[in-house]
ModelCIF file with pLDDT and N, C-alpha, C, O atoms, coordinates in Angstrom:
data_MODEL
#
_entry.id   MODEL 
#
_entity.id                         1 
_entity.type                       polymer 
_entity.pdbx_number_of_molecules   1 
#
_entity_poly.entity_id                      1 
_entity_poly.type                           'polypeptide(L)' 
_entity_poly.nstd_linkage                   no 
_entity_poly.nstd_monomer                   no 
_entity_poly.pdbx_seq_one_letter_code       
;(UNK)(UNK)(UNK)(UNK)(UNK)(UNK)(UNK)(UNK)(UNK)(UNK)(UNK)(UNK)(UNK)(UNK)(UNK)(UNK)
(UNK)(UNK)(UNK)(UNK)(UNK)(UNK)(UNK)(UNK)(UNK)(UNK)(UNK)(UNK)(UNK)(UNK)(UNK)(UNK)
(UNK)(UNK)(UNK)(UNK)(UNK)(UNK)(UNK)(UNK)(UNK)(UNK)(UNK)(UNK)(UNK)(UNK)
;
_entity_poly.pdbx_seq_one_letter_code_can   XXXXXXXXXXXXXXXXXXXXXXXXXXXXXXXXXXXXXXXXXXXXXX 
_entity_poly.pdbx_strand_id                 A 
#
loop_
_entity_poly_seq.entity_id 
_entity_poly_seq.num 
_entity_poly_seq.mon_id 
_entity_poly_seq.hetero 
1 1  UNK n 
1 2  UNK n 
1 3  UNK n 
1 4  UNK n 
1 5  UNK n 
1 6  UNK n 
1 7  UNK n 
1 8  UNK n 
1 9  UNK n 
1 10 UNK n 
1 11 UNK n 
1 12 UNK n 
1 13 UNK n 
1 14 UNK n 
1 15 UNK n 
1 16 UNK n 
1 17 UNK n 
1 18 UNK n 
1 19 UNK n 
1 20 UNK n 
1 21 UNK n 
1 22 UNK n 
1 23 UNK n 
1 24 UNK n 
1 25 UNK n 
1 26 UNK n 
1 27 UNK n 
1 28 UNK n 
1 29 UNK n 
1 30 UNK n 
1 31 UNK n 
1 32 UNK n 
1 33 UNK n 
1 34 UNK n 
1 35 UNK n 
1 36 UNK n 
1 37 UNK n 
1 38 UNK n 
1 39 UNK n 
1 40 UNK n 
1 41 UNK n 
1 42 UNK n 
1 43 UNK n 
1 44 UNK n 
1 45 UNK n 
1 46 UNK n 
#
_struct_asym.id          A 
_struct_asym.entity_id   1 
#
loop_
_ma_qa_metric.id 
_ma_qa_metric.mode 
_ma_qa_metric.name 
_ma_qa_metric.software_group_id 
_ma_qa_metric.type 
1 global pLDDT . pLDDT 
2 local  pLDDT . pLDDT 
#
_ma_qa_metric_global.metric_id      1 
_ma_qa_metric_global.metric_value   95.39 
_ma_qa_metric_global.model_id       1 
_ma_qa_metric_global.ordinal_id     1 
#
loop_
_ma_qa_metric_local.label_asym_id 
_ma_qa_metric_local.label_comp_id 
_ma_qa_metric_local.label_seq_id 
_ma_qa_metric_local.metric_id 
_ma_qa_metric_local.metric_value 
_ma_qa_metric_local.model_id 
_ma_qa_metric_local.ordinal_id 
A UNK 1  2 95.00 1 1  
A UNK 2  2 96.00 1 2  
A UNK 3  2 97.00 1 3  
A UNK 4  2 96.00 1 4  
A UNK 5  2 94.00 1 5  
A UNK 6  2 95.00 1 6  
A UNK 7  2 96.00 1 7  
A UNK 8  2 94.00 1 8  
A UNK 9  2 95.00 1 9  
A UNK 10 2 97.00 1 10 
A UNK 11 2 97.00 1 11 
A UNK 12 2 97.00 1 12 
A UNK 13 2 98.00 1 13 
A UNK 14 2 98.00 1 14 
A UNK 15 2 98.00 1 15 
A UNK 16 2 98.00 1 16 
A UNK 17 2 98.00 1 17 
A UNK 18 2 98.00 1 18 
A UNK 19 2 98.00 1 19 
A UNK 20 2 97.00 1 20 
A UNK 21 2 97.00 1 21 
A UNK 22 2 97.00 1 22 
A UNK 23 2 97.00 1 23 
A UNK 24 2 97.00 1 24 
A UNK 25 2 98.00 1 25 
A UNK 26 2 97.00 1 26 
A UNK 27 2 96.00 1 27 
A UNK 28 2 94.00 1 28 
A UNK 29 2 89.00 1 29 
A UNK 30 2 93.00 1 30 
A UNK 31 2 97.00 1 31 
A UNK 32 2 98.00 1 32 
A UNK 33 2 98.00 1 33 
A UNK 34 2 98.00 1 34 
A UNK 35 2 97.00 1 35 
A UNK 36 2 97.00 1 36 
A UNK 37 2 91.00 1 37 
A UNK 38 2 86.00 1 38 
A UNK 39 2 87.00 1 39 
A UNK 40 2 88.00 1 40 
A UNK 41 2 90.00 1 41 
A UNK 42 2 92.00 1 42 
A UNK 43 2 93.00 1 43 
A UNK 44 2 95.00 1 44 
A UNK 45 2 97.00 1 45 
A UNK 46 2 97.00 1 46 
#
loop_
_atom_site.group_PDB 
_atom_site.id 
_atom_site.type_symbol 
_atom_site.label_atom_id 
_atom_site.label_alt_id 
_atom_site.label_comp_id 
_atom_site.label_asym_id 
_atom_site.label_entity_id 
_atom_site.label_seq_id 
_atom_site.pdbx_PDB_ins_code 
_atom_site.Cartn_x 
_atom_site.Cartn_y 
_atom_site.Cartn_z 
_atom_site.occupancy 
_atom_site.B_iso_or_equiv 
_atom_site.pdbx_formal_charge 
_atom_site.auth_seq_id 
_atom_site.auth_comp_id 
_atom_site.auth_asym_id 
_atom_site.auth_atom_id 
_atom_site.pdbx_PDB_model_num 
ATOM 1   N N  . UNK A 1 1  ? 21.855  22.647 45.756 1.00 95.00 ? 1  UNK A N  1 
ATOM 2   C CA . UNK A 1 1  ? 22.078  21.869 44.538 1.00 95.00 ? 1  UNK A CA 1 
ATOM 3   C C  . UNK A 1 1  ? 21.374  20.522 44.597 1.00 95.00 ? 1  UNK A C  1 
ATOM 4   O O  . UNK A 1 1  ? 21.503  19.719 45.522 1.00 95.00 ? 1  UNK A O  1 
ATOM 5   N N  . UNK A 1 2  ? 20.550  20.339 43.423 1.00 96.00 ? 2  UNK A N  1 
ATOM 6   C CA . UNK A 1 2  ? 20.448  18.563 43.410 1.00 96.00 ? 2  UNK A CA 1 
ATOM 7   C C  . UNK A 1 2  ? 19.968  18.285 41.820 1.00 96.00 ? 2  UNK A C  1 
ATOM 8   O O  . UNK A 1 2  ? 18.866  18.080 41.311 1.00 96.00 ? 2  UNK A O  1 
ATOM 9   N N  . UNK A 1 3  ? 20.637  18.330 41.558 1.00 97.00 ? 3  UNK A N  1 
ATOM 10  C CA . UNK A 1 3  ? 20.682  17.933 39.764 1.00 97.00 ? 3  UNK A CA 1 
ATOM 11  C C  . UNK A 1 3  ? 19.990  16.294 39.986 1.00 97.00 ? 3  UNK A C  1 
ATOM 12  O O  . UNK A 1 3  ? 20.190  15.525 40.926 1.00 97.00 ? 3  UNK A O  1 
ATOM 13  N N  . UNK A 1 4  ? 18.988  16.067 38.576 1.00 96.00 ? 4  UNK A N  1 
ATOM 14  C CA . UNK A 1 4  ? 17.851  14.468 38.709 1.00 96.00 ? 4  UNK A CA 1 
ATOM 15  C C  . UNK A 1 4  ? 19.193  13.874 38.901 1.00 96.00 ? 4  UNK A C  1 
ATOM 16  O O  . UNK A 1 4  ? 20.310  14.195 38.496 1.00 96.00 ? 4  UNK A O  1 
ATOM 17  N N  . UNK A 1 5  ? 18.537  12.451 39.995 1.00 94.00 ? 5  UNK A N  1 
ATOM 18  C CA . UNK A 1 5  ? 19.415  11.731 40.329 1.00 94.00 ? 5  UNK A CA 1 
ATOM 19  C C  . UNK A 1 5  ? 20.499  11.895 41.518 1.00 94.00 ? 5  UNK A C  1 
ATOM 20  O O  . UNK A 1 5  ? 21.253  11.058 42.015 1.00 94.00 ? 5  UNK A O  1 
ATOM 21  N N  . UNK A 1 6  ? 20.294  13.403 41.826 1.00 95.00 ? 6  UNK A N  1 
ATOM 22  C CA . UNK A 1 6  ? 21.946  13.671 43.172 1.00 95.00 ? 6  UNK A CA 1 
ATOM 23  C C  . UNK A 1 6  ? 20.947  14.453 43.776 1.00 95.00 ? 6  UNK A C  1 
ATOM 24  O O  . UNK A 1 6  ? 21.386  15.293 44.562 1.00 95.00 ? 6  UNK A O  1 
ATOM 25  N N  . UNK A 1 7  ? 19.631  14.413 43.621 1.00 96.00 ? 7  UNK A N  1 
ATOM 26  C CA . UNK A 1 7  ? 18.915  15.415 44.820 1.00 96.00 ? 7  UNK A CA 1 
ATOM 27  C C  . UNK A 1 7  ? 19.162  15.575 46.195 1.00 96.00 ? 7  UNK A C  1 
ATOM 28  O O  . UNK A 1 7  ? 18.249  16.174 46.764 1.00 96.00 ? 7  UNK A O  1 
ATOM 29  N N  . UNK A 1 8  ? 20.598  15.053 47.301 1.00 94.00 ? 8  UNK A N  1 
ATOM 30  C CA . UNK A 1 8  ? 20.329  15.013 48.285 1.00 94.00 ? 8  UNK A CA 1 
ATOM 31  C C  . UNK A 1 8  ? 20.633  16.417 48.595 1.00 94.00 ? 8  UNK A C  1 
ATOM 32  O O  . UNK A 1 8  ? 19.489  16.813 48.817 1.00 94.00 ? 8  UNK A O  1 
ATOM 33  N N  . UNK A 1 9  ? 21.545  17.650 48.796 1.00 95.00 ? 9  UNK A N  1 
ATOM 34  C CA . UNK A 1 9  ? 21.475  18.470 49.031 1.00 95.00 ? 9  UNK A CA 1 
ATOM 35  C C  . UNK A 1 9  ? 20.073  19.242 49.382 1.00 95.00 ? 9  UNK A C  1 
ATOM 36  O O  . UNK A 1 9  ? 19.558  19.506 50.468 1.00 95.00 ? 9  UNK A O  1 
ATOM 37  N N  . UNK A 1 10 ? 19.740  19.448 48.301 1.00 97.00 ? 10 UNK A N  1 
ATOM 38  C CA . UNK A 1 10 ? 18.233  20.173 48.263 1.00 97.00 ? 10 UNK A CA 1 
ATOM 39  C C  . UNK A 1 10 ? 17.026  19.347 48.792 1.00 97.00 ? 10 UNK A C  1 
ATOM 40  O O  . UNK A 1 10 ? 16.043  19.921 49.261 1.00 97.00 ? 10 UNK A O  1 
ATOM 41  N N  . UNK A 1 11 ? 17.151  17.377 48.674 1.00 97.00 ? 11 UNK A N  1 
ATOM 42  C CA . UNK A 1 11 ? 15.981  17.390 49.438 1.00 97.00 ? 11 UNK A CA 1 
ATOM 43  C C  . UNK A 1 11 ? 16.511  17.297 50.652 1.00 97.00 ? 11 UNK A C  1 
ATOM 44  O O  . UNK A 1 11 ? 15.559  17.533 51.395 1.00 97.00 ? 11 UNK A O  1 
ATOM 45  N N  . UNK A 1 12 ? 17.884  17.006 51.613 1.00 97.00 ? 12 UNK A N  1 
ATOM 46  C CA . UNK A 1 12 ? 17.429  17.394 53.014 1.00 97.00 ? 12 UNK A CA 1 
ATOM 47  C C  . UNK A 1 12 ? 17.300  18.547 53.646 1.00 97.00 ? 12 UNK A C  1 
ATOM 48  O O  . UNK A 1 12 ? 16.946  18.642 54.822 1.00 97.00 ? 12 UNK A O  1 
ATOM 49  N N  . UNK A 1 13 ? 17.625  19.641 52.783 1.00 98.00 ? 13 UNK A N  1 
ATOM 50  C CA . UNK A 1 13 ? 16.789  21.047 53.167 1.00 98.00 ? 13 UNK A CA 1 
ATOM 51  C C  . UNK A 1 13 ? 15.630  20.898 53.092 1.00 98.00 ? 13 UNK A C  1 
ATOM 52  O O  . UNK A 1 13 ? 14.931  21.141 54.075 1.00 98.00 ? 13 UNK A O  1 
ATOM 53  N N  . UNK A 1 14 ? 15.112  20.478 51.974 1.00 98.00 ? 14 UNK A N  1 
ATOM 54  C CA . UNK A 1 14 ? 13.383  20.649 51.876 1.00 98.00 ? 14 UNK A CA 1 
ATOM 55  C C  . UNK A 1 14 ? 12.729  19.970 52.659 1.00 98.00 ? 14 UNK A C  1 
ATOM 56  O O  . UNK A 1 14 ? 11.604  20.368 52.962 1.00 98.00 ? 14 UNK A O  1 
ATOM 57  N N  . UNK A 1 15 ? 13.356  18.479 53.336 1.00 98.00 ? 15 UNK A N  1 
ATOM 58  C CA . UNK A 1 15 ? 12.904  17.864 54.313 1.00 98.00 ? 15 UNK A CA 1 
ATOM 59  C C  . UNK A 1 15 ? 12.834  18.397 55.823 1.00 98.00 ? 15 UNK A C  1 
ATOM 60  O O  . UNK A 1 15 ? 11.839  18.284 56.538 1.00 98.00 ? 15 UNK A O  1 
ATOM 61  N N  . UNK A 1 16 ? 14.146  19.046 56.229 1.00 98.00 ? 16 UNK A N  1 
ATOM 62  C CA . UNK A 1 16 ? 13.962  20.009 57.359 1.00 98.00 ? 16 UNK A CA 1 
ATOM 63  C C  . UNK A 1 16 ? 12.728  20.886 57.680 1.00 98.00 ? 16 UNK A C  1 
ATOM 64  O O  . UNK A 1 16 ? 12.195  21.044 58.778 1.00 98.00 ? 16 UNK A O  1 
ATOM 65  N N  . UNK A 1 17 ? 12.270  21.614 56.056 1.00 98.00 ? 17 UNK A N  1 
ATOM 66  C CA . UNK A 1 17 ? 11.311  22.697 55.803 1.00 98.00 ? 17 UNK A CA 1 
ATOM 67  C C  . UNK A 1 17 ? 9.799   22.111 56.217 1.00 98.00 ? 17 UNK A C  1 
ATOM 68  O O  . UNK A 1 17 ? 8.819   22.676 56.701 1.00 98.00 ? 17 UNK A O  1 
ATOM 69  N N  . UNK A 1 18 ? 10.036  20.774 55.826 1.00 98.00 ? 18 UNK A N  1 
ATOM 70  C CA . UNK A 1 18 ? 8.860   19.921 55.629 1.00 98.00 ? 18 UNK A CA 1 
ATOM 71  C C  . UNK A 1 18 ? 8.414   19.653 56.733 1.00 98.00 ? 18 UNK A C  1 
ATOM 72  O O  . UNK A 1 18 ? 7.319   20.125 57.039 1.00 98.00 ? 18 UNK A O  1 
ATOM 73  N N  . UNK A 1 19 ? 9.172   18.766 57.712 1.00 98.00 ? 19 UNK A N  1 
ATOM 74  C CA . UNK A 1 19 ? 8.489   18.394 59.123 1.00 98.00 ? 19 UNK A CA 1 
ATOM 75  C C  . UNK A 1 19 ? 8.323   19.579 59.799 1.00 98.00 ? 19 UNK A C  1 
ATOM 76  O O  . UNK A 1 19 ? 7.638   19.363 60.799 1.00 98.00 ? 19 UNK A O  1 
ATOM 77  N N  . UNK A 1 20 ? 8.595   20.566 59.718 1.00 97.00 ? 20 UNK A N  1 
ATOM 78  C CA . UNK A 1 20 ? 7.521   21.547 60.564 1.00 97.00 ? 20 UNK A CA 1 
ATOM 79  C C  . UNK A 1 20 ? 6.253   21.491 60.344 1.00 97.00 ? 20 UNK A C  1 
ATOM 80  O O  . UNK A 1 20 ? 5.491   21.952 61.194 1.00 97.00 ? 20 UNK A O  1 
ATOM 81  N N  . UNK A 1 21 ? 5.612   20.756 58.829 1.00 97.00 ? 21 UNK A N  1 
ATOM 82  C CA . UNK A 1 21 ? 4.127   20.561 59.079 1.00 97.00 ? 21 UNK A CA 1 
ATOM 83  C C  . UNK A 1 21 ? 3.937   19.271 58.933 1.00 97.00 ? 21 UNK A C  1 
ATOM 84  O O  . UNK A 1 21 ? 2.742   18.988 59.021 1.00 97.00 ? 21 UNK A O  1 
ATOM 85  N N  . UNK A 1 22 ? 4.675   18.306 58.731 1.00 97.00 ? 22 UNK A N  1 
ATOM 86  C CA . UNK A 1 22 ? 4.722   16.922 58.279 1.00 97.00 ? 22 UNK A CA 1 
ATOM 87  C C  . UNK A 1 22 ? 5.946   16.672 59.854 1.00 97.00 ? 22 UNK A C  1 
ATOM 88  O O  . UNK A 1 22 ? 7.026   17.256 59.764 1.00 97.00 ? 22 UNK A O  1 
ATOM 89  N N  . UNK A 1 23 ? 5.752   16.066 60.792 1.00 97.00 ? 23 UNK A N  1 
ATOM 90  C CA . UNK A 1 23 ? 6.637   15.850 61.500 1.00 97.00 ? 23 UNK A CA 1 
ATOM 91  C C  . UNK A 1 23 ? 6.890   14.150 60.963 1.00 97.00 ? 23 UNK A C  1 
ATOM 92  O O  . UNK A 1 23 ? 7.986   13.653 61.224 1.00 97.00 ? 23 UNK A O  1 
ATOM 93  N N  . UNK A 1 24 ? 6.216   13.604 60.480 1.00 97.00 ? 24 UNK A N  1 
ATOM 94  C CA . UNK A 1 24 ? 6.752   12.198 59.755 1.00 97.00 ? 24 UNK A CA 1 
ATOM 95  C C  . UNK A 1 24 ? 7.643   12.181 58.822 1.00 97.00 ? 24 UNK A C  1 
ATOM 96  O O  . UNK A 1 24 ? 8.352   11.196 58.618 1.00 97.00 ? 24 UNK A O  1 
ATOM 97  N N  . UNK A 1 25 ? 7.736   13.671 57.899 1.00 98.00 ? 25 UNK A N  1 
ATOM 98  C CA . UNK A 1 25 ? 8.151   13.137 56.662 1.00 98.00 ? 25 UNK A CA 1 
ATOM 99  C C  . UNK A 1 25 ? 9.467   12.022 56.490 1.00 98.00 ? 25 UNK A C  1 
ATOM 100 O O  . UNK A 1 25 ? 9.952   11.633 57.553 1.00 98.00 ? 25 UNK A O  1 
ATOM 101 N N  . UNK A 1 26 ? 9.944   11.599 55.475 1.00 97.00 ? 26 UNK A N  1 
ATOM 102 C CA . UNK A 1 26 ? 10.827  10.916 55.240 1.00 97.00 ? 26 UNK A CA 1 
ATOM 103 C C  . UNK A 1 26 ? 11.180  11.217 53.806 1.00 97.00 ? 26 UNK A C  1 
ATOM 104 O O  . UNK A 1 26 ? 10.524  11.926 53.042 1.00 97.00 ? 26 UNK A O  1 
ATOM 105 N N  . UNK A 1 27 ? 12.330  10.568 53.537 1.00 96.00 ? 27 UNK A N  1 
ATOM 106 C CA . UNK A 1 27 ? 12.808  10.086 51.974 1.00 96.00 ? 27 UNK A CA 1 
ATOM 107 C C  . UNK A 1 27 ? 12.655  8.832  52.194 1.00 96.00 ? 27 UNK A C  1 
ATOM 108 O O  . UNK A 1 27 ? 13.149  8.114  53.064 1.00 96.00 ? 27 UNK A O  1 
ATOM 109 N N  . UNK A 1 28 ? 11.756  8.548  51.135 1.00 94.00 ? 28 UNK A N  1 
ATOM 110 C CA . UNK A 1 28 ? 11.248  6.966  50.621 1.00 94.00 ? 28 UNK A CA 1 
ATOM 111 C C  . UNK A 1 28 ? 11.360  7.050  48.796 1.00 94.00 ? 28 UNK A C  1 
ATOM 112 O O  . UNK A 1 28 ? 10.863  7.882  48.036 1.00 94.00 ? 28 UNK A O  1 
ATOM 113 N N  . UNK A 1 29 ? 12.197  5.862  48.498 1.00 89.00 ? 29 UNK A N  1 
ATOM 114 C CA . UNK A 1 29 ? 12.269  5.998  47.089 1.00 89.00 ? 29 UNK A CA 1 
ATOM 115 C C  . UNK A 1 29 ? 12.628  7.415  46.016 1.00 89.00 ? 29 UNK A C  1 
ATOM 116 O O  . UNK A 1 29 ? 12.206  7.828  44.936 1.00 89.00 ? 29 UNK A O  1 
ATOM 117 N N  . UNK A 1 30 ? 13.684  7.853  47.057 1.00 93.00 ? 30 UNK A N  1 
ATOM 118 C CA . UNK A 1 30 ? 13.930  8.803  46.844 1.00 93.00 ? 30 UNK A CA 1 
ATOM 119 C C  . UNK A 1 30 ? 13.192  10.509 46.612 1.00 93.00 ? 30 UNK A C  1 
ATOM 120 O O  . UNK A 1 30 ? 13.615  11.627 46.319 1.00 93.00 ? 30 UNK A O  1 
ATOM 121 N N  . UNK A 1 31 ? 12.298  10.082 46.838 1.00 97.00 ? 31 UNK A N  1 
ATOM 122 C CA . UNK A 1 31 ? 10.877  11.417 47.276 1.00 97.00 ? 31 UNK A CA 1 
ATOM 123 C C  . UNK A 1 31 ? 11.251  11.653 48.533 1.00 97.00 ? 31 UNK A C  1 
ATOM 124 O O  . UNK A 1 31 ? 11.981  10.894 49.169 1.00 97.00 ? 31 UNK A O  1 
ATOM 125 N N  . UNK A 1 32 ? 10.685  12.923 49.048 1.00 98.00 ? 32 UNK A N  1 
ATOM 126 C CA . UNK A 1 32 ? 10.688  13.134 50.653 1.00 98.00 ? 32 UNK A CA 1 
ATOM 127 C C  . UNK A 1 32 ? 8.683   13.076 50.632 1.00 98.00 ? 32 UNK A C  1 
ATOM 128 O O  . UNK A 1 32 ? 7.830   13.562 49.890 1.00 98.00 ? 32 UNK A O  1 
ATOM 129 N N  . UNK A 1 33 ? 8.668   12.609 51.304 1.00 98.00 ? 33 UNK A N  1 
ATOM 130 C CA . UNK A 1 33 ? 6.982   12.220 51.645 1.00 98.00 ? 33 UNK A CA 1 
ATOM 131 C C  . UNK A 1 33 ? 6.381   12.599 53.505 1.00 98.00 ? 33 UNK A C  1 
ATOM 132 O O  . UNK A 1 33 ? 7.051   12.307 54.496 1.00 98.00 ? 33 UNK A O  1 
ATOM 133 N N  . UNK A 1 34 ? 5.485   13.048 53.528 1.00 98.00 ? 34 UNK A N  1 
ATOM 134 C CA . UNK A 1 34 ? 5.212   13.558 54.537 1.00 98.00 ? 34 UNK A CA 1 
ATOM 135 C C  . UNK A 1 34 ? 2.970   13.636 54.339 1.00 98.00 ? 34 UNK A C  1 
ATOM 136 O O  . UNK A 1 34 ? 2.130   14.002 53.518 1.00 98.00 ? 34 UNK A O  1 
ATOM 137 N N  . UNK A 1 35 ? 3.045   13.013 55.717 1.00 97.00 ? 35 UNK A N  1 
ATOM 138 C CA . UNK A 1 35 ? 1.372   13.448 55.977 1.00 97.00 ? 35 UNK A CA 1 
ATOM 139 C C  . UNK A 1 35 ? 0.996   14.909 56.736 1.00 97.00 ? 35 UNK A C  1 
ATOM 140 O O  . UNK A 1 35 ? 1.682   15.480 57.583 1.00 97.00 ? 35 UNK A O  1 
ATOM 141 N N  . UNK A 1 36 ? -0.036  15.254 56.291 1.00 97.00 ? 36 UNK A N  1 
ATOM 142 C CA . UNK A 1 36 ? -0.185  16.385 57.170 1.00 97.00 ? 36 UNK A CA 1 
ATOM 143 C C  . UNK A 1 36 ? -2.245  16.662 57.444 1.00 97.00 ? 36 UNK A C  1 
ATOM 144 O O  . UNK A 1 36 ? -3.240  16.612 56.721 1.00 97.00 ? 36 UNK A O  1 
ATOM 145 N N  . UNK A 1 37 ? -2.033  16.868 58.499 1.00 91.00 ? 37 UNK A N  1 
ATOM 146 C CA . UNK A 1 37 ? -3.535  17.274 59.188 1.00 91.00 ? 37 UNK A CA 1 
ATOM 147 C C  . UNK A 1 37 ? -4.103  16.067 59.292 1.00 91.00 ? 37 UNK A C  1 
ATOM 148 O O  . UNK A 1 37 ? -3.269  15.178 59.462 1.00 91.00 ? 37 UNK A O  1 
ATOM 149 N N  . UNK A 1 38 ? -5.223  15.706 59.253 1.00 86.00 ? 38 UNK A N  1 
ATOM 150 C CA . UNK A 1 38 ? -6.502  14.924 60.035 1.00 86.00 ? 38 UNK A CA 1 
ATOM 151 C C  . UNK A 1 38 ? -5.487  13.286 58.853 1.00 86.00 ? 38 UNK A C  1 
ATOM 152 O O  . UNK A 1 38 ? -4.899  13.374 57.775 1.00 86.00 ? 38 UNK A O  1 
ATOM 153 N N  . UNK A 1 39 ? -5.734  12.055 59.755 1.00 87.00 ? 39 UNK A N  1 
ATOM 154 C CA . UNK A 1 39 ? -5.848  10.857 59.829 1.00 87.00 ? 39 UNK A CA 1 
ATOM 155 C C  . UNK A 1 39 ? -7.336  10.181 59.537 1.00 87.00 ? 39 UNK A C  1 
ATOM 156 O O  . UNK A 1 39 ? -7.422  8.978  59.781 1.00 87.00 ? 39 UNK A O  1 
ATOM 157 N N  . UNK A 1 40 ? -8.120  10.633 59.201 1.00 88.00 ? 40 UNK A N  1 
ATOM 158 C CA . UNK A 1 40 ? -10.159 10.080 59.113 1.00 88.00 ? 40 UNK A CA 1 
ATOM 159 C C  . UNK A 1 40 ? -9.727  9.617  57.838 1.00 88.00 ? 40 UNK A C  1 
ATOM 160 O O  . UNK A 1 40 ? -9.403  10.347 56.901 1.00 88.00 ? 40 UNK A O  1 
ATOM 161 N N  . UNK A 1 41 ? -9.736  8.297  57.843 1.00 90.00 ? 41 UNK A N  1 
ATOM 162 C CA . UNK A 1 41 ? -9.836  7.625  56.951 1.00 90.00 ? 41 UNK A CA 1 
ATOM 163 C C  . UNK A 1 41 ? -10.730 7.586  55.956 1.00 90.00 ? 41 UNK A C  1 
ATOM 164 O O  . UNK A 1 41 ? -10.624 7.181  54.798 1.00 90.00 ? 41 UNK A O  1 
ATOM 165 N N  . UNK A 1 42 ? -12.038 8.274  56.820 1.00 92.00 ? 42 UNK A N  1 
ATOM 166 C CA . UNK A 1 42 ? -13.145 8.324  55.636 1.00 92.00 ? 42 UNK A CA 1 
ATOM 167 C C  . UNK A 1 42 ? -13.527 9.408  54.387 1.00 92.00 ? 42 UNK A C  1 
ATOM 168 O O  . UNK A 1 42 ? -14.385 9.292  53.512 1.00 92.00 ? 42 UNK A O  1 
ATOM 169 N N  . UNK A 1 43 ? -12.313 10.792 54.704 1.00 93.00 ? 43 UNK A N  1 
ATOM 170 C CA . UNK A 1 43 ? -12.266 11.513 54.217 1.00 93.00 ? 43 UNK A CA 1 
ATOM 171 C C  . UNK A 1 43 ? -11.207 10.954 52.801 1.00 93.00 ? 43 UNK A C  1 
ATOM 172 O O  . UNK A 1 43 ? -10.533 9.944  52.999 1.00 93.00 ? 43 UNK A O  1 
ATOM 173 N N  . UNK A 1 44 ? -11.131 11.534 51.657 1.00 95.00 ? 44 UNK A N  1 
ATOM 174 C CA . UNK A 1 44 ? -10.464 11.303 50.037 1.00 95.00 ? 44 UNK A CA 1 
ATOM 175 C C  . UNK A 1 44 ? -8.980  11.676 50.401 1.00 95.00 ? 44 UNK A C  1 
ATOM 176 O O  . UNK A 1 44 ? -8.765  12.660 51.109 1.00 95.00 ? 44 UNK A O  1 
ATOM 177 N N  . UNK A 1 45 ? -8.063  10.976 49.970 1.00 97.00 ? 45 UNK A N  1 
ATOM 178 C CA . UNK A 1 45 ? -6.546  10.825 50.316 1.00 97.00 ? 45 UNK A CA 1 
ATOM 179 C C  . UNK A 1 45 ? -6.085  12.211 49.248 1.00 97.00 ? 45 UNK A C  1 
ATOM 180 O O  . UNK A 1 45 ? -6.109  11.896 48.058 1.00 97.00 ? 45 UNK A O  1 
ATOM 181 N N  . UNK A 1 46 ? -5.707  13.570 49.510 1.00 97.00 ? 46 UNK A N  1 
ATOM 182 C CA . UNK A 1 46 ? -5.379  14.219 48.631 1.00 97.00 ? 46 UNK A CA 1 
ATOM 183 C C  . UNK A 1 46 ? -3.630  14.182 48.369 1.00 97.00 ? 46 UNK A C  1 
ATOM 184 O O  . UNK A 1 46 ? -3.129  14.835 47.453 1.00 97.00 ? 46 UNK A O  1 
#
């Protein structure tokens, strides 16, 4: 369950799901956010 506004249920499942490829992720501003693969700065931020 996470109806807008009460998402925590569902995002700390999805966050669990997440750091298996994002081992950073977090909830920031209420998003769960996570990097994944190469750090080269010189490559386009997708």
């Amino acid at each position: 369950y996470g109806a807008s506004g009460s998402e925590s249920p569902a995002a700390q499942l999805a966050l669990e799901m997440l750091r298996e490829y994002c081992p950073d992720a977090q909830i920031a501003g209420g998003n769960i956010i996570g990097s994944f693969g190469t750090e080269d700065s010189s490559l386009p931020l997708l």
